[in-house]
Protein backbone atom coordinates (compact mmCIF):
# COMPACT_ATOMS: atom_id res chain seq x y z
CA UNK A 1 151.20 57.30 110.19
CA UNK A 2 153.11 58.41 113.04
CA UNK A 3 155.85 60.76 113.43
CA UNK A 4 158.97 59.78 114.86
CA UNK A 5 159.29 60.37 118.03
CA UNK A 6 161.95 63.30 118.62
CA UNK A 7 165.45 62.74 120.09
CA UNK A 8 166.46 63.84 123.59
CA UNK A 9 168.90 66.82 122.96
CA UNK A 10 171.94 66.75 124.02
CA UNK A 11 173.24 68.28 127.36
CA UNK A 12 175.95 71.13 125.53
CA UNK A 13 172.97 71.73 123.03
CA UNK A 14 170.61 72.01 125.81
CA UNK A 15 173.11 74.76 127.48
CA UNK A 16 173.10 76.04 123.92
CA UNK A 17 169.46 76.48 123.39
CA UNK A 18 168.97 78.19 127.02
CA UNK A 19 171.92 80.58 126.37
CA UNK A 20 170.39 82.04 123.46
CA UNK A 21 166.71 82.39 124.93
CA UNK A 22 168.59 84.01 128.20
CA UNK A 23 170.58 86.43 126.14
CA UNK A 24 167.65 87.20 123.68
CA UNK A 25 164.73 87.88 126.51
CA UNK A 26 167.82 90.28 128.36
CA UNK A 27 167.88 91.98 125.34
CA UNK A 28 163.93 91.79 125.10
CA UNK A 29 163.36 92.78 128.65
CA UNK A 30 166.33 95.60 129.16
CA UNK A 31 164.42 97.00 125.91
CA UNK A 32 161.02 96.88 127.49
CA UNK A 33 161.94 97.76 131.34
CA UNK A 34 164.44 100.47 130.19
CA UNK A 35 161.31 102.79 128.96
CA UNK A 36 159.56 102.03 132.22
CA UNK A 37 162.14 103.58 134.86
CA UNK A 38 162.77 106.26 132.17
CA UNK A 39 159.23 106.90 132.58
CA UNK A 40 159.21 106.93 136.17
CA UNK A 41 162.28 109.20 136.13
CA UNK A 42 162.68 111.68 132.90
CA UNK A 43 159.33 111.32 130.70
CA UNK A 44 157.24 113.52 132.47
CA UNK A 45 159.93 116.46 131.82
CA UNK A 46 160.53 116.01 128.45
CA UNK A 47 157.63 114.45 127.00
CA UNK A 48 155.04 116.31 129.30
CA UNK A 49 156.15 118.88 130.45
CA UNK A 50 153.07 121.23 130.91
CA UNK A 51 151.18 119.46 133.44
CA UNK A 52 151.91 118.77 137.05
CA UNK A 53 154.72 116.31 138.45
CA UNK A 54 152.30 113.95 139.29
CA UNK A 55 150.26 113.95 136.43
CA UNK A 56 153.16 114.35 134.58
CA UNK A 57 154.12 110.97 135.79
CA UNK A 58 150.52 109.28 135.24
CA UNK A 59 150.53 110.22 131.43
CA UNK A 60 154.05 108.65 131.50
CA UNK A 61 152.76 105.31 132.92
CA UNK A 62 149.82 105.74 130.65
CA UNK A 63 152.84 105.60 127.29
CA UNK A 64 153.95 102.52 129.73
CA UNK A 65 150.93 100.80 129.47
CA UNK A 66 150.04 101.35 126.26
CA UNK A 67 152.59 98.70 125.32
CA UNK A 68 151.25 96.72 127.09
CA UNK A 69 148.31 96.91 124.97
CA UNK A 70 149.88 96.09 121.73
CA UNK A 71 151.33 92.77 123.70
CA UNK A 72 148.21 90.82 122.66
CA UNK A 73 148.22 91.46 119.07
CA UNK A 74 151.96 90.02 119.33
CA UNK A 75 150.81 86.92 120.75
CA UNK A 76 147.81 86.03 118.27
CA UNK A 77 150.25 87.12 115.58
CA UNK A 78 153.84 85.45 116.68
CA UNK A 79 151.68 82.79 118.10
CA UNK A 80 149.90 81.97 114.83
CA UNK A 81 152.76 81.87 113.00
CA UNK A 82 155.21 80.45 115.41
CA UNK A 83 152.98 77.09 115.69
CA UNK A 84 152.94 76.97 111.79
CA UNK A 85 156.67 77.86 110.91
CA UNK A 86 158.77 77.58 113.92
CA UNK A 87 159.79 79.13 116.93
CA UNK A 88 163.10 80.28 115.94
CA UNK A 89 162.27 82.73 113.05
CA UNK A 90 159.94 84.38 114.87
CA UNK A 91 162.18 85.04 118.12
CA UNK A 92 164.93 86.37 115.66
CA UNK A 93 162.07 88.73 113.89
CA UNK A 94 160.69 89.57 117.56
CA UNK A 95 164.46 90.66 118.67
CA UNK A 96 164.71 92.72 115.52
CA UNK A 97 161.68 95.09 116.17
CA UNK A 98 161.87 95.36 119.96
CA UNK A 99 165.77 96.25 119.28
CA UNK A 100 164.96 98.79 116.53
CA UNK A 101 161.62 100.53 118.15
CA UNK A 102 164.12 100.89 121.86
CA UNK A 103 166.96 102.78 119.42
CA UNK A 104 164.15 104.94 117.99
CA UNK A 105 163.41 106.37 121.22
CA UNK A 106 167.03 106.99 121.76
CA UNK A 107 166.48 109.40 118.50
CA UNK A 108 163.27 111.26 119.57
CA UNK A 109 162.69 114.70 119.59
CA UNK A 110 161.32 116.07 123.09
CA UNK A 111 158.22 118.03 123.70
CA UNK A 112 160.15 121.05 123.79
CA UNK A 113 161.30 120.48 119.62
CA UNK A 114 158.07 119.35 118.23
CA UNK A 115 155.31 119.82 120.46
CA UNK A 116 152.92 117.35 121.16
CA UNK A 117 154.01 114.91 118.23
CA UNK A 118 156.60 114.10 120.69
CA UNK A 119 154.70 112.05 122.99
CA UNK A 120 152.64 110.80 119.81
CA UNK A 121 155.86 109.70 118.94
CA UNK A 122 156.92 107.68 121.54
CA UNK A 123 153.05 106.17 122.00
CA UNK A 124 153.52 104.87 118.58
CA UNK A 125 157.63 103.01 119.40
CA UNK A 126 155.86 102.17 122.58
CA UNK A 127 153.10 99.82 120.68
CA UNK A 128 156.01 98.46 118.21
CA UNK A 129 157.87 97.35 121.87
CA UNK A 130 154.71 95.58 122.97
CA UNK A 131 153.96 93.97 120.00
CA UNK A 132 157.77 92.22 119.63
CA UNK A 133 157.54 91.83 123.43
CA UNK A 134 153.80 89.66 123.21
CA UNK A 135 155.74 87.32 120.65
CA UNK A 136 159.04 86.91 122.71
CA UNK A 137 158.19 85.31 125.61
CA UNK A 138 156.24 82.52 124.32
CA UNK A 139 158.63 81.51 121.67
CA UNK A 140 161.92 81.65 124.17
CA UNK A 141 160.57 79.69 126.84
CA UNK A 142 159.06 77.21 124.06
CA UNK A 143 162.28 76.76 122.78
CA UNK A 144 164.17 75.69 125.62
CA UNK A 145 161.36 73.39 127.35
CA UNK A 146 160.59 71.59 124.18
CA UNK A 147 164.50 70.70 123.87
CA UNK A 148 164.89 69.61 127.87
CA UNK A 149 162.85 66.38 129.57
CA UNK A 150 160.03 66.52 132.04
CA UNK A 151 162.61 65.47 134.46
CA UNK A 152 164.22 68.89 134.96
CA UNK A 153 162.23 70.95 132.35
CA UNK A 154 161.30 73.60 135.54
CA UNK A 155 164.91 73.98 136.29
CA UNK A 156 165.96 74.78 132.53
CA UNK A 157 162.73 76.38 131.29
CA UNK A 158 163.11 79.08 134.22
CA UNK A 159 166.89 80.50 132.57
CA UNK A 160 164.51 82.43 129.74
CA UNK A 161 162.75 83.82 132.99
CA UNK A 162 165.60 85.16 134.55
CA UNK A 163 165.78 87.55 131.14
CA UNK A 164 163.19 90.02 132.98
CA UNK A 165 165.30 90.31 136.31
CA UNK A 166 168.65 90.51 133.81
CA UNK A 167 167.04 92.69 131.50
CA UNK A 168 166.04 95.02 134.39
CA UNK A 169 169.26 94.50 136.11
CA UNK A 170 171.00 96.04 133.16
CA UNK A 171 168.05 98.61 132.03
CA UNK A 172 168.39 99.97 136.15
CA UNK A 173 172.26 99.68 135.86
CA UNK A 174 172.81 101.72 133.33
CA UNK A 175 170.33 104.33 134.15
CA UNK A 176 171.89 104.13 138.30
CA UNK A 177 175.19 104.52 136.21
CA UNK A 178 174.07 107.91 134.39
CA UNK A 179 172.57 109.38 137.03
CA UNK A 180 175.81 109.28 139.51
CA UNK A 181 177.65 110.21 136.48
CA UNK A 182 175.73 113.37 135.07
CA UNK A 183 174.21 116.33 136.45
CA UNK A 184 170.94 116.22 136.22
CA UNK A 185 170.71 118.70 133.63
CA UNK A 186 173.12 116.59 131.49
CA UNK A 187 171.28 113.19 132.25
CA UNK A 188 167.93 115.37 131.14
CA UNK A 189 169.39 116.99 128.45
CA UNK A 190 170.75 114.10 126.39
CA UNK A 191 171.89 110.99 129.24
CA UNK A 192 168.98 109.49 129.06
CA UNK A 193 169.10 108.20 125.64
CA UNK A 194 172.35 106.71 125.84
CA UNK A 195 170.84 103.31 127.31
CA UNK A 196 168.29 103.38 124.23
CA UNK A 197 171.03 103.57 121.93
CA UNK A 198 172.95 100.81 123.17
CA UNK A 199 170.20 98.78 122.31
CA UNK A 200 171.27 98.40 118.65
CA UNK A 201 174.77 96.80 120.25
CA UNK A 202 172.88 94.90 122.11
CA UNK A 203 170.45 93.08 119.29
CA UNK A 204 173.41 92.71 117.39
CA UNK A 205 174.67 90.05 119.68
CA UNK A 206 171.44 88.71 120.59
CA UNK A 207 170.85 88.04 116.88
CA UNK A 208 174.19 86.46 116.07
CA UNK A 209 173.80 83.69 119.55
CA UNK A 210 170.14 83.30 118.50
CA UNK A 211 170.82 82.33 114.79
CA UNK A 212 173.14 79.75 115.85
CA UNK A 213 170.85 77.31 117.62
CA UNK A 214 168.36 74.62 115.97
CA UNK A 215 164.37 74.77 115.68
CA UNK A 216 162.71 72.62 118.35
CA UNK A 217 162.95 69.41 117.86
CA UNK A 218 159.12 68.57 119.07
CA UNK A 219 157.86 71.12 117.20
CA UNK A 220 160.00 70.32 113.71
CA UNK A 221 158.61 66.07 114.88
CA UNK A 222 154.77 67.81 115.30
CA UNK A 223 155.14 69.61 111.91
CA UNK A 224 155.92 66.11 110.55
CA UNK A 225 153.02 64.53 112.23
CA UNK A 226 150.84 67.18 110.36
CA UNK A 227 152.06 67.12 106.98
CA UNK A 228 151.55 63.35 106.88
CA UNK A 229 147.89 63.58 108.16
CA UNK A 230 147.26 66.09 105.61
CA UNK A 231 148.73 63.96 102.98
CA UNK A 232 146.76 60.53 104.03
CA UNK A 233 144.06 62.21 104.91
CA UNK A 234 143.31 66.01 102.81
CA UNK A 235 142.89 67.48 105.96
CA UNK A 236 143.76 70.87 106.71
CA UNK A 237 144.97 72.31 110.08
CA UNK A 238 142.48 74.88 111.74
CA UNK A 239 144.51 77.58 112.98
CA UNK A 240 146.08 77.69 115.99
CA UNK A 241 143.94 80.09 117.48
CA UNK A 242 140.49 77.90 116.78
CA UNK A 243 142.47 75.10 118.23
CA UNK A 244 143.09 76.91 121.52
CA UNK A 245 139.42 78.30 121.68
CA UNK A 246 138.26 74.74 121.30
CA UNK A 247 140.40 72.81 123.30
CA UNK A 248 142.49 74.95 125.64
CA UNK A 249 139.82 77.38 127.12
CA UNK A 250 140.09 76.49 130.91
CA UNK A 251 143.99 76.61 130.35
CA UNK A 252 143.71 80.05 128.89
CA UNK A 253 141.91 81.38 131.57
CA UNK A 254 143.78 79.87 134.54
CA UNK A 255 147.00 80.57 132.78
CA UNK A 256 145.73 84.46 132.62
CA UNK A 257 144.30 84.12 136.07
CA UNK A 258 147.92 83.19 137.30
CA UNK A 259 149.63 86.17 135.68
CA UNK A 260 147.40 88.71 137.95
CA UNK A 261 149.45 88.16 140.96
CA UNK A 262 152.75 87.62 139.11
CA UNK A 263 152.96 90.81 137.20
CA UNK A 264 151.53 93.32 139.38
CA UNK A 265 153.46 92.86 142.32
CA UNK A 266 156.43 92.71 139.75
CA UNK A 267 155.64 96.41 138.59
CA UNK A 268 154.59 97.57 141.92
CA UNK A 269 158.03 96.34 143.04
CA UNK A 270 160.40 97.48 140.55
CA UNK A 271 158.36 100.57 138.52
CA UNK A 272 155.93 102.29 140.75
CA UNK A 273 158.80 101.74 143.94
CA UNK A 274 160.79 104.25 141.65
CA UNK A 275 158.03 107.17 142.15
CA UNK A 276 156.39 106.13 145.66
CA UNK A 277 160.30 106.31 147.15
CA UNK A 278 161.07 109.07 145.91
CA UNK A 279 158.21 111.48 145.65
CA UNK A 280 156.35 110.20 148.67
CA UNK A 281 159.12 108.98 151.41
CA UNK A 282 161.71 111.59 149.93
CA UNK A 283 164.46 109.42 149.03
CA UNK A 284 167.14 110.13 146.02
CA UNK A 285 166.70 108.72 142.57
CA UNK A 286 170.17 107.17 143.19
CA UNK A 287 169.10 105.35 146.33
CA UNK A 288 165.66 104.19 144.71
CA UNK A 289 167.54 102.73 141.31
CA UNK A 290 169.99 101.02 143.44
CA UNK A 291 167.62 99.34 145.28
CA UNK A 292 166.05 97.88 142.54
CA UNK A 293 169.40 96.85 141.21
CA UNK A 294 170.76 95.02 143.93
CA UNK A 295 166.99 93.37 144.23
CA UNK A 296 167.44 92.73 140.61
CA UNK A 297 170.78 90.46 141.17
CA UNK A 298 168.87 88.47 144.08
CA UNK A 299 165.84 87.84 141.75
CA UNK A 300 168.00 86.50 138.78
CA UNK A 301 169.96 84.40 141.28
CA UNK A 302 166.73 82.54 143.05
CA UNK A 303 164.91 81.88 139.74
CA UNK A 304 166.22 78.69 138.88
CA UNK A 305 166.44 77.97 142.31
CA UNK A 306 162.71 77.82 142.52
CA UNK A 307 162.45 76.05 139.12
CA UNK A 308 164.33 73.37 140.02
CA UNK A 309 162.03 73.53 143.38
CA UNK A 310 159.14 73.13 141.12
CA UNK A 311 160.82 70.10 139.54
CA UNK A 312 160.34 68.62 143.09
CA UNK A 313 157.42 69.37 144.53
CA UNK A 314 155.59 70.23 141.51
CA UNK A 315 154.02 73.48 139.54
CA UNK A 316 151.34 74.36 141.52
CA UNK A 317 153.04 74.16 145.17
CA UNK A 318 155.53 76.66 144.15
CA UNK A 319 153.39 78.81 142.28
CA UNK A 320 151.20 79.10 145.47
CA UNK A 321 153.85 79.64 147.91
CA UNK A 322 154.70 82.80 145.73
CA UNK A 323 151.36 84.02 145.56
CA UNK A 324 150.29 83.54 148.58
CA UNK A 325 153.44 84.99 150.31
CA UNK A 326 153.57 88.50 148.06
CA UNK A 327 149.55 88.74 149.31
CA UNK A 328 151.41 88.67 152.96
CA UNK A 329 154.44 91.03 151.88
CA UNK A 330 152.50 94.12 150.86
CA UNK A 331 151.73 95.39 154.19
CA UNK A 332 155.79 94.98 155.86
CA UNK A 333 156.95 96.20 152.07
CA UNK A 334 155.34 99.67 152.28
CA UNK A 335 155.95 99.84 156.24
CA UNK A 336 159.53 99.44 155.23
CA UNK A 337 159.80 101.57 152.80
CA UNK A 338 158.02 103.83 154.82
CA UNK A 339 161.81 104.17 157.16
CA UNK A 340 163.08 105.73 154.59
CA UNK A 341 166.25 104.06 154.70
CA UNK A 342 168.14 102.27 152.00
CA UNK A 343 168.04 99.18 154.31
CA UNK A 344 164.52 98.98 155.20
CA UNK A 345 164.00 99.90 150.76
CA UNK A 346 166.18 97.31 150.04
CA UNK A 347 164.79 94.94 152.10
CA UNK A 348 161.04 95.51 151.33
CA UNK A 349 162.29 95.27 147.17
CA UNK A 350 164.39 92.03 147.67
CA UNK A 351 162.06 90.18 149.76
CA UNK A 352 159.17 90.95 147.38
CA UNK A 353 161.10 90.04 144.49
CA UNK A 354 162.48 86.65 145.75
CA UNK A 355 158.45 85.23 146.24
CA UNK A 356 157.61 87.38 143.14
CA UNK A 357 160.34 84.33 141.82
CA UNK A 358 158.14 81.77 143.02
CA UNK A 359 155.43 82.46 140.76
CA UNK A 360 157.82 83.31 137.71
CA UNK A 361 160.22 80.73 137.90
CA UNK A 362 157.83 77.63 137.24
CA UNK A 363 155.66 79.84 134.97
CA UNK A 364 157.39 78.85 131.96
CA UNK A 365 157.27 75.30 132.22
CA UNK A 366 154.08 74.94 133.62
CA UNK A 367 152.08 77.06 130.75
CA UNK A 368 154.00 75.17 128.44
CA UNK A 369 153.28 71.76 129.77
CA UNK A 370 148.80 72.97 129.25
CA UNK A 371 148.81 73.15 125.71
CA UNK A 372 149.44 70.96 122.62
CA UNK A 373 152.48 71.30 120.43
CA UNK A 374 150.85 72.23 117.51
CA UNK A 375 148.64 75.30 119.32
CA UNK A 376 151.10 75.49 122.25
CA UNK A 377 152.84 78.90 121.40
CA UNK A 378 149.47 80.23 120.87
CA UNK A 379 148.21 79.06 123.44
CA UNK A 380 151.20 80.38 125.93
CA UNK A 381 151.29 83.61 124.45
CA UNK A 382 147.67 84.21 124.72
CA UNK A 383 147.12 83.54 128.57
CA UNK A 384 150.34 85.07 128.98
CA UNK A 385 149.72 88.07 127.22
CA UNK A 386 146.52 88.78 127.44
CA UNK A 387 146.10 88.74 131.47
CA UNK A 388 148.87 91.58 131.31
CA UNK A 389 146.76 94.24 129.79
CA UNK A 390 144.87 93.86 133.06
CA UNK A 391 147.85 93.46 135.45
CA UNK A 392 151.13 94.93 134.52
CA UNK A 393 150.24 97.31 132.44
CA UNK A 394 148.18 99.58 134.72
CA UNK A 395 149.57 98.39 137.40
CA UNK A 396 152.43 101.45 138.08
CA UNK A 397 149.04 103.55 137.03
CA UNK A 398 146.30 102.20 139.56
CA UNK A 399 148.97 102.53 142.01
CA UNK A 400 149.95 106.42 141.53
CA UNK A 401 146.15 107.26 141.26
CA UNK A 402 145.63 105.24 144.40
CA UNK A 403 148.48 107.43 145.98
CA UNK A 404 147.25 110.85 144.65
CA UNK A 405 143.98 109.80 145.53
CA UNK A 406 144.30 108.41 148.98
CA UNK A 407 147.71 109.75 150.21
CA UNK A 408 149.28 106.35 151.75
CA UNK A 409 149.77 102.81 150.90
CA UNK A 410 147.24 101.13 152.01
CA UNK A 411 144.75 100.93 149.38
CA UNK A 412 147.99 99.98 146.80
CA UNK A 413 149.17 97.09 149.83
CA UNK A 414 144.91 95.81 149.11
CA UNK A 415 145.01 95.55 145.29
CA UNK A 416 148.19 94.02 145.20
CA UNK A 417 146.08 91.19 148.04
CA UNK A 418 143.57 91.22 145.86
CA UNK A 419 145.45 90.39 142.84
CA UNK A 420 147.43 87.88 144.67
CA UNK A 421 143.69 85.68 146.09
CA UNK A 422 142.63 85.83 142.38
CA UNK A 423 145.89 84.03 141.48
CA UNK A 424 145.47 81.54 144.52
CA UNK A 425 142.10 80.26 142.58
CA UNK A 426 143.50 79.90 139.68
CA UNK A 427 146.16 77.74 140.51
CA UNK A 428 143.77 75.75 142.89
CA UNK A 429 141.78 75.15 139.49
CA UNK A 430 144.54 74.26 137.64
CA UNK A 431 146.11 70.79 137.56
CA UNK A 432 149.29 69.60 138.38
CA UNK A 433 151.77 69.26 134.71
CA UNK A 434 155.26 68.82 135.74
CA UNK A 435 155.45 65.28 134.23
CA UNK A 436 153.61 65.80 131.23
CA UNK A 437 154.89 64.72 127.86
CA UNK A 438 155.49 67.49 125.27
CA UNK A 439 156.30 65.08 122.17
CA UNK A 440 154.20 64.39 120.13
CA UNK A 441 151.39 66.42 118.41
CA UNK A 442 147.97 66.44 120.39
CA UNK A 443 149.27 66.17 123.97
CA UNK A 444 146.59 67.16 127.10
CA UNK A 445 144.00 69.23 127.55
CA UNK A 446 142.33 71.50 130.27
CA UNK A 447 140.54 68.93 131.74
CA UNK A 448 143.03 65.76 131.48
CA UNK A 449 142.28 63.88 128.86
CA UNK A 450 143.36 64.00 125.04
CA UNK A 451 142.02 65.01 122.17
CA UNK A 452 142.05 63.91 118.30
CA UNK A 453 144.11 65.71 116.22
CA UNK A 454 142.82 69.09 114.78
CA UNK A 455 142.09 68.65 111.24
């Protein structure tokens, strides 16, 4: 038997839906991006202190990427769970720990009070921020494409994206705020957790907008779908995970081939930028952060702009033109920056960001649009999340080794290329989805065709 097939949502619900998954991945992503410029800026003083500026600085990226670690875990876990409850519980529990483990760190003791649990410390809030983080993304940008159409599903499904450029826009706000404000004794001393602490505010209204909106309506008609082949049938679901393994390999991989590109330019261009600009061309802290936050604005303004593009011309065109063009950036971004001028700085940032949009903007849609309804948070999550233990989060790492080791750009302007060619073969493997159906429960595969439902 059939489930029904779900009804189109309305266009104020629709508004609805992306409103909360904006305001909930700001939250997510000020959280997440906050800890990375404090880590550029103030981590290697008070969580490091003994070593040299530099390294100082790489064991603070190394905290960084550590949460990037724990991502994973959040997307086999939220993902499991999300394709067998719902997305909505799990992006309210997902808000709840990144929100609480970003206030924690607002309440750490430094290095200088307890030694080296300090650091341990804020390794271990670090993981808890990954974790929520690995379960977030999925589950927002779920939410709004399985309420929109195929028609404009790139336009609407890119809002959740522009939560990482509003997230960091507010993260690099606050901090630019602070540090025009205070000394920099006083934004050592005790500035610096002021951002964490607003954090709690913050979830607070996240939680209230994100508690008011429905459960997807594909996924509550999929759910159906399920429970009445189990009851005709006796079959039981495989989990999600299986499901994905099986059916959604080649997705998986071109989906995590995709991300390379994507997220190391973006933490080349908005984390590492914070130390190479200031330690290497000599420019102010103040100049570097408002860079970045002006960058920021443009980013969060083109990102639908580009969805919608991809509603057009399709996924993969888009995709490419943002891959392909950051490969060409690197070069005239560090030459730039090189001026040492805010100008030339903010130019090199907002350029890089704008094709970085490319990629991101029809991201959401078109990993949503590979997998099946019933495995398709999973499925997200895991190409997603995965890829970024090997892209974003050593990315600001690789790139300050490459510096101390080499001295100049160059070798950081070549695996940022090289990143970028392995996303241009992936998206030439993948196919084109931007009028795929999402209804329904066992929708397309990697390689076209359909499969029968997984009992």
């Amino acid at each position: 038997m059939a489930a029904a097939t779900p009804s189109p949502t309305p266009p104020g619900s629709l508004k609805r839906i992306v409103a909360a998954s904006l305001i909930g991945t700001t939250i997510e992503w000020y959280d997440f991006f906050l800890y990375g410029s404090a880590a550029a800026l103030v981590f290697n003083k008070l969580f490091f202190p003994d070593s040299d500026p530099l390294v100082g600085t790489l064991l603070s990226f190394l905290t960084y990427a550590v949460g990037f670690a724990a991502r994973p875990l959040g997307a086999l876990v939220f993902g499991h769970y999300g394709d067998r409850l719902g997305r909505k519980k799990l992006l309210v529990l997902s808000l709840l720990l990144m929100g609480g483990a970003t206030f924690a760190i607002g309440l750490l003791p430094t290095h200088a009070t307890v030694g080296s649990a300090a650091p341990l410390l804020l390794t271990a809030l670090r993981l808890v921020q990954g974790f929520a983080l690995g379960g977030e993304w999925g589950g927002a940008v779920l939410l709004v494409s399985e309420h929109g159409d195929a028609k404009r599903r790139g336009f609407w499904a890119s809002w959740p994206q522009t939560g990482a450029p509003a997230g960091q826009l507010l993260a690099t706000g606050v901090l630019s705020a602070l540090t025009a404000l205070l000394s920099e004794s006083a934004f050592v001393s005790w500035g610096w957790r002021v951002p964490f602490l607003l954090s709690g505010v913050l979830v607070i209204v996240g939680l209230w907008i994100r508690l008011s909106v429905d459960e997807s309506p594909v996924f509550k008609a999929a759910l159906a779908a399920a429970e009445e082949r189990k009851a005709a049938a006796g079959a039981v679901e495989k989990m999600p995970l299986v499901a994905v393994v099986r059916h959604h390999w080649r997705d998986v991989l071109i989906a995590m081939g995709a991300r390379m590109a994507e997220n190391i330019s973006y933490y080349v261009i908005t984390a590492f930028i914070l130390v190479y600009a200031t330690t290497q061309v000599g420019l102010s802290k103040q100049t570097a952060l408002n860079t970045v936050l002006i960058g920021s604005a443009v980013h969060f303004a083109v990102i639908p702009l580009w969805g919608a593009l991809s509603d057009r011309l399709g996924r993969r065109p888009v995709y490419l033109i943002g891959a392909v063009g950051v490969g060409l950036w690197m070069f005239p971004f560090f030459a730039l920056i090189d001026r040492g001028t805010f100008g030339s700085l903010l130019l090199a940032v907002t350029v890089g960001l704008v094709l970085h949009g490319a990629m991101y903007a029809p991201q959401a849609a078109f990993f949503s649009e590979m997998f099946a309804t019933r495995v398709r948070y999973s499925g997200a999550s895991i190409g997603a999340q995965f890829s970024s233990v090997a892209a974003g989060a050593p990315a600001p790492l690789i790139a300050t080794a490459l510096l101390d080791g080499y001295g100049g750009p160059t070798p950081i302007a070549l695996y940022v290329i090289a990143a970028a060619l392995l996303t241009v073969v992936a998206i030439a493997c993948a196919r084109e989805t931007r009028h795929s159906d999402l209804s329904g429960d066992d929708e397309e595969v990697a390689s076209g065709g359909r499969v029968r439902a997984e009992v």
